[in-house]
Protein backbone atom coordinates (compact mmCIF):
# COMPACT_ATOMS: atom_id res chain seq x y z
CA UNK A 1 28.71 -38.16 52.02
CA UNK A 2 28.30 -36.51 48.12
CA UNK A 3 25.01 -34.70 47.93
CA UNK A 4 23.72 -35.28 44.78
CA UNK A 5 20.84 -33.92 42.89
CA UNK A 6 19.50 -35.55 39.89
CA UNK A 7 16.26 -35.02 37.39
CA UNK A 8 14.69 -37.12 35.02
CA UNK A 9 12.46 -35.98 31.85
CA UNK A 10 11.63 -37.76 28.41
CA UNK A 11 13.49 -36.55 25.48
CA UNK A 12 13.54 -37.50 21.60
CA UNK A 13 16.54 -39.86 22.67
CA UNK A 14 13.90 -41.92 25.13
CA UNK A 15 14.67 -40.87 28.85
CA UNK A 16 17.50 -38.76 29.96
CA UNK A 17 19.02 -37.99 33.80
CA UNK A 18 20.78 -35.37 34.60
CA UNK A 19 23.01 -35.65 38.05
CA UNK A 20 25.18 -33.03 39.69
CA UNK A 21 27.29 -32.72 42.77
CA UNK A 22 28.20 -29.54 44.53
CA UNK A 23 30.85 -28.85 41.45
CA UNK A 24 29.10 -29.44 38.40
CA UNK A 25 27.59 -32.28 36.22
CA UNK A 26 28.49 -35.36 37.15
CA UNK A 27 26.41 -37.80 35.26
CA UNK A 28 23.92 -37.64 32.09
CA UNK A 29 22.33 -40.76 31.64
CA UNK A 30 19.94 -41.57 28.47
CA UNK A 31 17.89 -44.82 28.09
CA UNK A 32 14.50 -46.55 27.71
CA UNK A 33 13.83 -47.06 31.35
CA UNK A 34 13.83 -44.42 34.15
CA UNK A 35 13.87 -46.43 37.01
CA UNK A 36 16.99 -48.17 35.25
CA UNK A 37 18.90 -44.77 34.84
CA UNK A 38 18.18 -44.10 38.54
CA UNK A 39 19.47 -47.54 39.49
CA UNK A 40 22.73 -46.95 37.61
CA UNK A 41 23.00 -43.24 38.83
CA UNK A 42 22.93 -45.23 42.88
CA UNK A 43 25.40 -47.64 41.41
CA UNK A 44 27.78 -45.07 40.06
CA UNK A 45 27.78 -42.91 42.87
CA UNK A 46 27.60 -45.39 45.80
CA UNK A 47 27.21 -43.51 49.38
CA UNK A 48 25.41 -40.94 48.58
CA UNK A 49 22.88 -38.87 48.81
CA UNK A 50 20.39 -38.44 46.33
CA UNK A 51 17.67 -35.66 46.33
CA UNK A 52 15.46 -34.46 43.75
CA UNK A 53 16.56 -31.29 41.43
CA UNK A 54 15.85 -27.63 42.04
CA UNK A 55 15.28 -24.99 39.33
CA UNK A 56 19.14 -24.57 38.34
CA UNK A 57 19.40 -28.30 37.91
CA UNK A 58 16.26 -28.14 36.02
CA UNK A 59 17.69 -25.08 34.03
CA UNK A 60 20.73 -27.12 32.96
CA UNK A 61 18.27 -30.26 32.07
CA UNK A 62 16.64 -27.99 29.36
CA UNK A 63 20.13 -26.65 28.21
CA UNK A 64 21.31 -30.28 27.96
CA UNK A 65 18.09 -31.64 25.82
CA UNK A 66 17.64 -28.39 23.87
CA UNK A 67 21.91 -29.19 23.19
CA UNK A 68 20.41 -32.78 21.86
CA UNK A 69 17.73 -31.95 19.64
CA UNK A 70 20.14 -28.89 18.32
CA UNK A 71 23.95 -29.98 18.78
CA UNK A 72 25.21 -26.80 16.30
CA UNK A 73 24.38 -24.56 19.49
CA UNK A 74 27.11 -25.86 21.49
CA UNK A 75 27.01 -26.60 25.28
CA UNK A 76 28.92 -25.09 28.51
CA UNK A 77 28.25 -26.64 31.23
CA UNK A 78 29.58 -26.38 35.15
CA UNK A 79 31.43 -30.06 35.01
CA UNK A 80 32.51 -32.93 38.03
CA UNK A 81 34.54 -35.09 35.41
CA UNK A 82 35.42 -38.07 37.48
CA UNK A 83 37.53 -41.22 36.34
CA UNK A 84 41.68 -42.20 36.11
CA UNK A 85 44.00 -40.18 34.68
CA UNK A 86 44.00 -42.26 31.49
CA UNK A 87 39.83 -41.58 31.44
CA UNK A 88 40.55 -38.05 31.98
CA UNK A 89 42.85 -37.48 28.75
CA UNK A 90 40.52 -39.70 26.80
CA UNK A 91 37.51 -37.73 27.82
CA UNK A 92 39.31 -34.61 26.92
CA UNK A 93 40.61 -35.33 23.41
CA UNK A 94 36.81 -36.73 23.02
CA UNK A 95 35.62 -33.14 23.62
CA UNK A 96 37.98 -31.36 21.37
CA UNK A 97 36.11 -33.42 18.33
CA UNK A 98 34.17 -30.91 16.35
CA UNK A 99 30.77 -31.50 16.06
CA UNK A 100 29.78 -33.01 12.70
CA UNK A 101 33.08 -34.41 12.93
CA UNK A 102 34.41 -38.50 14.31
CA UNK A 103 37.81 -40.18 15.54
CA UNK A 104 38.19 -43.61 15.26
CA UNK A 105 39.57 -45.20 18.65
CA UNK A 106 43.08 -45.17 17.01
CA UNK A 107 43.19 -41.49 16.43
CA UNK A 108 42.40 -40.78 20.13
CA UNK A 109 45.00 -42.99 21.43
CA UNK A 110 47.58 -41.58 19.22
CA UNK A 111 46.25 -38.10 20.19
CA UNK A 112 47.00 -39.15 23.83
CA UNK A 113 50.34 -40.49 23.40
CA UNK A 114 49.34 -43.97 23.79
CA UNK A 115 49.06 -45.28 20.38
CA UNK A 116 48.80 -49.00 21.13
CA UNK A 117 45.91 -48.44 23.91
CA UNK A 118 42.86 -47.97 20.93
CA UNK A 119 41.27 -51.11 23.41
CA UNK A 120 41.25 -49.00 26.72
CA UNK A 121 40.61 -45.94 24.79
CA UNK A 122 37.13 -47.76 24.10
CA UNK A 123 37.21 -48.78 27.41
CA UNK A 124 36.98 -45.15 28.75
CA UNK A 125 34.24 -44.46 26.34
CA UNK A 126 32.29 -47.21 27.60
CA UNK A 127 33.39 -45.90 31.26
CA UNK A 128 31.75 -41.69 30.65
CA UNK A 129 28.93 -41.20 32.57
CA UNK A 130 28.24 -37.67 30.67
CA UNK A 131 26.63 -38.52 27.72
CA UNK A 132 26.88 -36.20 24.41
CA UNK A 133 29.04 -33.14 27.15
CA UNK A 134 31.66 -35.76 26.74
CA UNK A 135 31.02 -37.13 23.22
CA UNK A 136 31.96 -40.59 23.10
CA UNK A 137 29.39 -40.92 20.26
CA UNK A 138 31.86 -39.13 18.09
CA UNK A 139 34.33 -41.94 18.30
CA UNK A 140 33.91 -44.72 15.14
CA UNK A 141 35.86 -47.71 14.02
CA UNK A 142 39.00 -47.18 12.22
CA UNK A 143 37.24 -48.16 9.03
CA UNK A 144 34.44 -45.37 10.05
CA UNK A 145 32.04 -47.88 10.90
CA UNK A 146 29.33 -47.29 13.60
CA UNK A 147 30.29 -49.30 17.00
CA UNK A 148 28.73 -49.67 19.87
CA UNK A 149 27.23 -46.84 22.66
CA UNK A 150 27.17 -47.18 25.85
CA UNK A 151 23.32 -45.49 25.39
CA UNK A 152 22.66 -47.76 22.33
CA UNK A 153 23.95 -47.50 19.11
CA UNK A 154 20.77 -46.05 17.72
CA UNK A 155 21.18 -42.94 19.50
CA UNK A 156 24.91 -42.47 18.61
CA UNK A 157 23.50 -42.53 14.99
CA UNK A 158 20.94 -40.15 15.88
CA UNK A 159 23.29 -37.92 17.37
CA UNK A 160 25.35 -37.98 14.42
CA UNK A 161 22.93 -37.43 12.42
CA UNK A 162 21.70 -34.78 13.72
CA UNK A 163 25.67 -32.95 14.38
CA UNK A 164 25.75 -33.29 10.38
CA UNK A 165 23.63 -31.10 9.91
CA UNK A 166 25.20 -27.58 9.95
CA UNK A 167 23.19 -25.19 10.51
């Protein structure tokens, strides 16, 4: 059975959750309901075992909101990325967007050698359970409209808002 730990705290974004498993990260949730976020950490990561965070899981918490409110200091994090293959290469050309910078869902399906696959490409975004480590809030329509976020579109505009401003 998966051991994981997970912590909850309020941010600017409403309420974040930070999970991890033995390897790294494996989820970071943000919403307006805690109880929700806990709900769809269990649903994620059915048979488990959830216990509450220690000090190094509360460590990477602070790294992860202070990473929020000031996205120009960059974030490395201990990682358990888990999805397909096809979510795998998405989620990686997702994190090799600059900060400051967006893709439209085109872009990253031509970056991953699937050009017609823009659909599943948003598919995968909608599918990341790390919120702004893997930065599907980057990604924007092809005419570089704002489209949805699995966290709400208001935060993706936050976040971008706040990734335009260089420091």
């Amino acid at each position: 059975m998966l051991k994981i730990q997970f912590a909850l705290r309020a941010c600017s974004l409403g309420w974040i959750l930070v999970a991890a498993s033995e390897l790294g990260i494996c989820a970071i949730f943000l919403g307006d309901d805690a109880e929700v976020l806990i709900h769809d950490l269990q649903g994620r990561f059915p048979q488990s075992n959830f216990i509450g965070g220690d000090q190094a899981l509360e460590a990477l918490m602070v790294k992860v909101v202070d990473f929020i409110e000031a996205p120009a200091m960059g974030l490395d994090l201990p990682l358990d990325i888990r999805g397909s293959a096809f979510q795998q290469k998405v989620w990686q050309a997702l994190r090799e967007i600059p900060a400051g910078e967006t893709a439209s869902y085109s872009d990253i399906a031509k970056k991953i050698g699937a050009p017609k696959a823009f659909r599943a490409v948003a598919q995968a975004c909608a599918a990341n359970a790390l919120a702004v480590v893997i930065p599907c809030h980057r990604v924007v329509k092809s005419d570089g409209a704002i489209s949805g976020y699995r966290w709400g579109v208001q935060r993706k505009i936050t976040l971008l808002a706040r990734e335009a401003l260089k420091p």
